[in-house]
Protein backbone atom coordinates (compact mmCIF):
# COMPACT_ATOMS: atom_id res chain seq x y z
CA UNK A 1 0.00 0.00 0.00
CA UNK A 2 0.89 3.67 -0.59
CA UNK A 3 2.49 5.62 2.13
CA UNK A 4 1.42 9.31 1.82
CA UNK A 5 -0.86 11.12 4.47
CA UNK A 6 1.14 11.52 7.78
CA UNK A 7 -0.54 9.26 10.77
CA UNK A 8 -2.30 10.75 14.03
CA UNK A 9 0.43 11.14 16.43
CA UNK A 10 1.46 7.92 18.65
CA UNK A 11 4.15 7.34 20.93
CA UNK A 12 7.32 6.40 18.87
CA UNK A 13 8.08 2.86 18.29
CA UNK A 14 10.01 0.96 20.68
CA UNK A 15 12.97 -1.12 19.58
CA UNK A 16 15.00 -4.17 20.73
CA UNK A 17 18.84 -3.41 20.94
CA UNK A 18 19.35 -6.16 17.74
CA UNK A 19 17.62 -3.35 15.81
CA UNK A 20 16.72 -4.92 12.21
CA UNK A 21 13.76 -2.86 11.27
CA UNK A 22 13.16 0.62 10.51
CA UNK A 23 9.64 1.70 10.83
CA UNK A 24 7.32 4.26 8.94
CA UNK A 25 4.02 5.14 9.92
CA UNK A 26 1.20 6.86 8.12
CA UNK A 27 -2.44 7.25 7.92
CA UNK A 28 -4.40 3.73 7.69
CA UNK A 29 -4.77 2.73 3.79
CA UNK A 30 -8.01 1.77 2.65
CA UNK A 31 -8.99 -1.93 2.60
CA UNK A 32 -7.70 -4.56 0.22
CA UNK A 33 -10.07 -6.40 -2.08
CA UNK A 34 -10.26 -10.10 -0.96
CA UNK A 35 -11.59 -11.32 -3.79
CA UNK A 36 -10.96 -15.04 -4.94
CA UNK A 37 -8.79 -14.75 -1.35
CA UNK A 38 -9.13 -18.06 1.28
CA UNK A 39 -11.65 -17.44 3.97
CA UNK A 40 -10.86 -18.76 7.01
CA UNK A 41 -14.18 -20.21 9.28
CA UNK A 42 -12.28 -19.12 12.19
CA UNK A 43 -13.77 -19.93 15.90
CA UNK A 44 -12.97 -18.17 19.01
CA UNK A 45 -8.87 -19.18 20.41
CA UNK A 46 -8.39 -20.97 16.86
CA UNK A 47 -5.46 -22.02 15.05
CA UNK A 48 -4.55 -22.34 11.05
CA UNK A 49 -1.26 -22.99 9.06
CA UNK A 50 -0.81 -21.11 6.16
CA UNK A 51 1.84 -21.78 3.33
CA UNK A 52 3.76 -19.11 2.78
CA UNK A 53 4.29 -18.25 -1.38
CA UNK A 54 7.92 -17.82 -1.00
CA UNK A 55 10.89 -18.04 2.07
CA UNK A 56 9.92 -15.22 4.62
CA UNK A 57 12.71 -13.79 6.67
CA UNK A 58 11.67 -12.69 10.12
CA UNK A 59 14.79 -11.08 12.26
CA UNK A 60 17.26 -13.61 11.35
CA UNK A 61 14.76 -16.76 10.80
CA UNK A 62 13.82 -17.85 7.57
CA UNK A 63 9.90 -19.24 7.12
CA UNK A 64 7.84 -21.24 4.66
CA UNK A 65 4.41 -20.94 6.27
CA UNK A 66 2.95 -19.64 9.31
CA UNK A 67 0.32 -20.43 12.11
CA UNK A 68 -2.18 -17.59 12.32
CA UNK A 69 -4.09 -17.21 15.81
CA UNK A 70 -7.50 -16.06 15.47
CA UNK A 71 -6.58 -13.48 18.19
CA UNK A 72 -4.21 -11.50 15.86
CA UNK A 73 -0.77 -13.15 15.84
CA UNK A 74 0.83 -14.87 13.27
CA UNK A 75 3.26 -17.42 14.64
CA UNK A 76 6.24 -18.64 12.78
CA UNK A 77 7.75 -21.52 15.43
CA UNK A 78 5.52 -23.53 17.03
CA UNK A 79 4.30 -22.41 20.48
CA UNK A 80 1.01 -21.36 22.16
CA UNK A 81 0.71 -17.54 22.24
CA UNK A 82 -1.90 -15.74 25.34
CA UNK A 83 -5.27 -15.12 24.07
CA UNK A 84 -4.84 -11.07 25.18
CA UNK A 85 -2.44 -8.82 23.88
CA UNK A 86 0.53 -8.65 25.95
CA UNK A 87 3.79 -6.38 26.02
CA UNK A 88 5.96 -6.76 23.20
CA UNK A 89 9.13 -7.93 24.24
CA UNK A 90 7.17 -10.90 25.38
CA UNK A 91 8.94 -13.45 27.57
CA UNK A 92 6.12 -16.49 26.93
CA UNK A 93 6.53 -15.81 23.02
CA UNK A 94 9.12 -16.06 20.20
CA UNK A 95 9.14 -15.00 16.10
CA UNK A 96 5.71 -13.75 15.45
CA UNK A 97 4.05 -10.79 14.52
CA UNK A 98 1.20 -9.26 16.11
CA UNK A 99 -0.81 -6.92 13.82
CA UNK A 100 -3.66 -6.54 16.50
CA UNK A 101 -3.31 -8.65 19.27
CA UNK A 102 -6.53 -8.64 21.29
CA UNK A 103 -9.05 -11.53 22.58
CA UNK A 104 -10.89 -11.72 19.08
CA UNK A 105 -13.87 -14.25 18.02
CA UNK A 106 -14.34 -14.69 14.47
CA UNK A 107 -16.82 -17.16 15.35
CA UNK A 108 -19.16 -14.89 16.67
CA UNK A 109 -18.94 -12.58 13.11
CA UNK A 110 -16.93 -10.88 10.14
CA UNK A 111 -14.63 -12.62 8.21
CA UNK A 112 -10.37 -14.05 8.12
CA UNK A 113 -9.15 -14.04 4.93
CA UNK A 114 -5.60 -14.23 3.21
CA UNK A 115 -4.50 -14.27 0.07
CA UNK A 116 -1.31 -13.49 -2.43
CA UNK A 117 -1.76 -9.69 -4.34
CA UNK A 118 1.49 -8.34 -6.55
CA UNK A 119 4.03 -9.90 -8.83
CA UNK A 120 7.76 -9.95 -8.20
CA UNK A 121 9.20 -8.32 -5.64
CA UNK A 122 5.99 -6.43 -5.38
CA UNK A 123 4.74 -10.13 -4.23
CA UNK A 124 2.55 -10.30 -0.70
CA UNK A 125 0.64 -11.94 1.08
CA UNK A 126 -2.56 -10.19 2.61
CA UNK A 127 -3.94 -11.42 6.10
CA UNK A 128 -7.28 -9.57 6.44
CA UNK A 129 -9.47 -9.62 9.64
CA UNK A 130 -12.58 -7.71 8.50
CA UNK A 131 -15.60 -7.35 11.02
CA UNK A 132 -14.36 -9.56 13.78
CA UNK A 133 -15.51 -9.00 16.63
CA UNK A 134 -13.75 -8.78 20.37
CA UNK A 135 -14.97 -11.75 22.53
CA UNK A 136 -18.43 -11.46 24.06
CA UNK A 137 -18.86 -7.95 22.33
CA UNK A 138 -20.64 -5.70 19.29
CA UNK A 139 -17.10 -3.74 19.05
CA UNK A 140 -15.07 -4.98 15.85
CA UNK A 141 -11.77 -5.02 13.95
CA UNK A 142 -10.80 -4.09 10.68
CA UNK A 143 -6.97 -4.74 9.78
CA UNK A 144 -4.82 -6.11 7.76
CA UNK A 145 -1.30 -8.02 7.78
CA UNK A 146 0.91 -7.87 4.38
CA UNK A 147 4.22 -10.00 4.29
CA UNK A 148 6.60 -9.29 1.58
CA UNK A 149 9.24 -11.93 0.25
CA UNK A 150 12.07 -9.29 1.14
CA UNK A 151 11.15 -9.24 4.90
CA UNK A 152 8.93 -6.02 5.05
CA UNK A 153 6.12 -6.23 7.07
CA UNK A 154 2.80 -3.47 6.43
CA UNK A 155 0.59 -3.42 9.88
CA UNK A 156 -2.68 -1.78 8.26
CA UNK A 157 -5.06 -0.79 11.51
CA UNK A 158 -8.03 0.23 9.49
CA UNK A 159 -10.49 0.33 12.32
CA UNK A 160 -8.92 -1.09 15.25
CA UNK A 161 -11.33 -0.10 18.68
CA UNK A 162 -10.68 -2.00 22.10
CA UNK A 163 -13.70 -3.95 24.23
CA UNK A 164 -12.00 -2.34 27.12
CA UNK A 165 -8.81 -4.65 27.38
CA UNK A 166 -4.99 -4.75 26.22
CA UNK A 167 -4.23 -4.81 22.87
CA UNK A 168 -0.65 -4.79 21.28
CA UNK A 169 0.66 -4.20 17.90
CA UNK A 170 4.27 -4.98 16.83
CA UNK A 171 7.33 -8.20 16.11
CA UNK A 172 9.43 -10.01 17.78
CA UNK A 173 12.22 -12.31 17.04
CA UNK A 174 13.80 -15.71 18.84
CA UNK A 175 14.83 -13.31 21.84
CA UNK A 176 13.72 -10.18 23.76
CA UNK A 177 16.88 -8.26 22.53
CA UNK A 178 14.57 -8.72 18.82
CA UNK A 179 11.92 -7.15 19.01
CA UNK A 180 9.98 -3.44 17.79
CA UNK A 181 6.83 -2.26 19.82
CA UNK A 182 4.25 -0.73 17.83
CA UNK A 183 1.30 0.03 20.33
CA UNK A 184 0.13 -1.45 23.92
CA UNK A 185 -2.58 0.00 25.92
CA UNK A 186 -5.38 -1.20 27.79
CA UNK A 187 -8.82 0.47 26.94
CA UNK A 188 -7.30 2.72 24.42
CA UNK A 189 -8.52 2.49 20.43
CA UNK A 190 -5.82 2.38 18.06
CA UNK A 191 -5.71 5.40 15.48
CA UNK A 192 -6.55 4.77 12.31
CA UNK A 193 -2.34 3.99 11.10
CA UNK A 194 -0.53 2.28 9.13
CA UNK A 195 3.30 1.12 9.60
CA UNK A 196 5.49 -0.43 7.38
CA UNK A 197 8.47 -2.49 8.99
CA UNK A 198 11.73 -2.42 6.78
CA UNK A 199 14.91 -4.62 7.07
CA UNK A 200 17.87 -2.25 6.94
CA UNK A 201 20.57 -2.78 4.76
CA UNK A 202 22.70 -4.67 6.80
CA UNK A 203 20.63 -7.19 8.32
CA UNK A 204 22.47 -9.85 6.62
CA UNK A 205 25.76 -9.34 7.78
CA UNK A 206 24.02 -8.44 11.52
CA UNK A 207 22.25 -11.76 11.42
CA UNK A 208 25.77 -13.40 10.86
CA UNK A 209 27.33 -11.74 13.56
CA UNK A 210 25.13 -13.13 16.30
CA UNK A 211 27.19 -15.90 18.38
CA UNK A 212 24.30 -18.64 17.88
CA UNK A 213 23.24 -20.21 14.42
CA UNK A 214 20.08 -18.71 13.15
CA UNK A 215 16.98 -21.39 13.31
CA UNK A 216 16.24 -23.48 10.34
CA UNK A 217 13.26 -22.98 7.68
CA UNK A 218 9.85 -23.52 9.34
CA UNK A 219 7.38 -25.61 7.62
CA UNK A 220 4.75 -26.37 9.64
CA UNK A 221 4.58 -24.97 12.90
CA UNK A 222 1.91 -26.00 15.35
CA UNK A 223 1.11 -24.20 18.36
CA UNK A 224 -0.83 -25.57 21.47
CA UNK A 225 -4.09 -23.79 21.70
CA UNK A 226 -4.14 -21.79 24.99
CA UNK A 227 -7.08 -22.25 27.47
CA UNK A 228 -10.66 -20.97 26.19
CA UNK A 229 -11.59 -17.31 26.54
């Protein structure tokens, strides 16, 4: 998406000290056709892999699909994430990206949907929660998730109001040092923004320079559902 009207004014984004990722930020873009896209029938604390259309790198990880919560995180290793949103850097959680993490029940309404838009490097794949509502409530999210084969990452809040509890926007990588912090705040609605997440030039040669080997390719990570809402 186009980056051209200057966002509402938020707190600036918080960074790990491994800092991979510059961010811009800019007024929400409008929503993505989904046509001929996948729809997800998404339930309330639910779990679905999705194949990724080419290697994604995330901080110094390289991924072939992804396990997308139906509370707003996609994961790319395979663990449970909290139904809330939580605090990015979060100790419970590794490599994933939260685009509006928030106690969400597509079962109860609106639609998950994901699909691949663009050509070349212009290739990415769109994650769109449209209508989904918070658990056990009439208020509903409208965002949207694009993944691009060179590593950026688009965070599109289109309508993003909170029920009342925490929600948090942002990445993280296989440690707490990787991380960037986008928005957390209980009771708070997010502005109507969009960021995009860039890998800096030298993220290969900083991935190299970290003492442990990066992890391997993911192809099929599968998380343990937490508890019910």
């Amino acid at each position: 998406p186009a980056f051209s009207t200057p966002a509402a004014t938020l707190p600036a984004p918080s960074l790990g000290s491994f800092d991979l990722y510059s961010v811009t930020e800019a007024a929400a873009q409008p929503a993505t056709s989904t046509a001929g896209f996948t729809q997800w029938a998404a339930g309330d604390d639910t779990y679905t892999t999705i194949a990724l259309p080419f290697p994604f790198p995330l901080y110094c990880g390289v991924y072939n699909s992804l396990v997308l919560s139906s509370n707003g995180v996609a994961l790319f290793t395979a663990e449970s994430i909290s139904i809330a949103g939580q605090r990015i850097p979060y100790s419970l959680g590794s490599n994933f990206i939260a685009s509006f993490w928030a106690d969400l029940n597509p079962g109860n309404g609106g639609s998950v949907r994901y699909g691949v838009v663009g050509t070349g490097p212009q290739q990415a794949l769109v994650i769109s929660f449209s209508g989904v509502p918070h658990y056990a409530s009439t208020v509903t999210v409208e965002k949207e998730l694009w993944l691009y084969a060179d590593g950026t990452v688009v965070i599109n809040c289109i309508s993003c109001q909170t029920d009342g509890g925490e929600i948090s926007i942002g990445m993280q990588g296989s440690d707490q040092t990787q991380f960037v912090n986008l928005f957390f705040q209980e009771n708070v609605d997010v502005p109507s923004t969009a960021w995009r997440l860039t890998r800096v030039a030298a993220a290969a040669e900083m991935c190299a320079s970290l003492p442990t080997t990066a992890p391997p390719a993911v192809t099929s990570p599968t998380p343990t559902a937490p508890a019910s809402s």
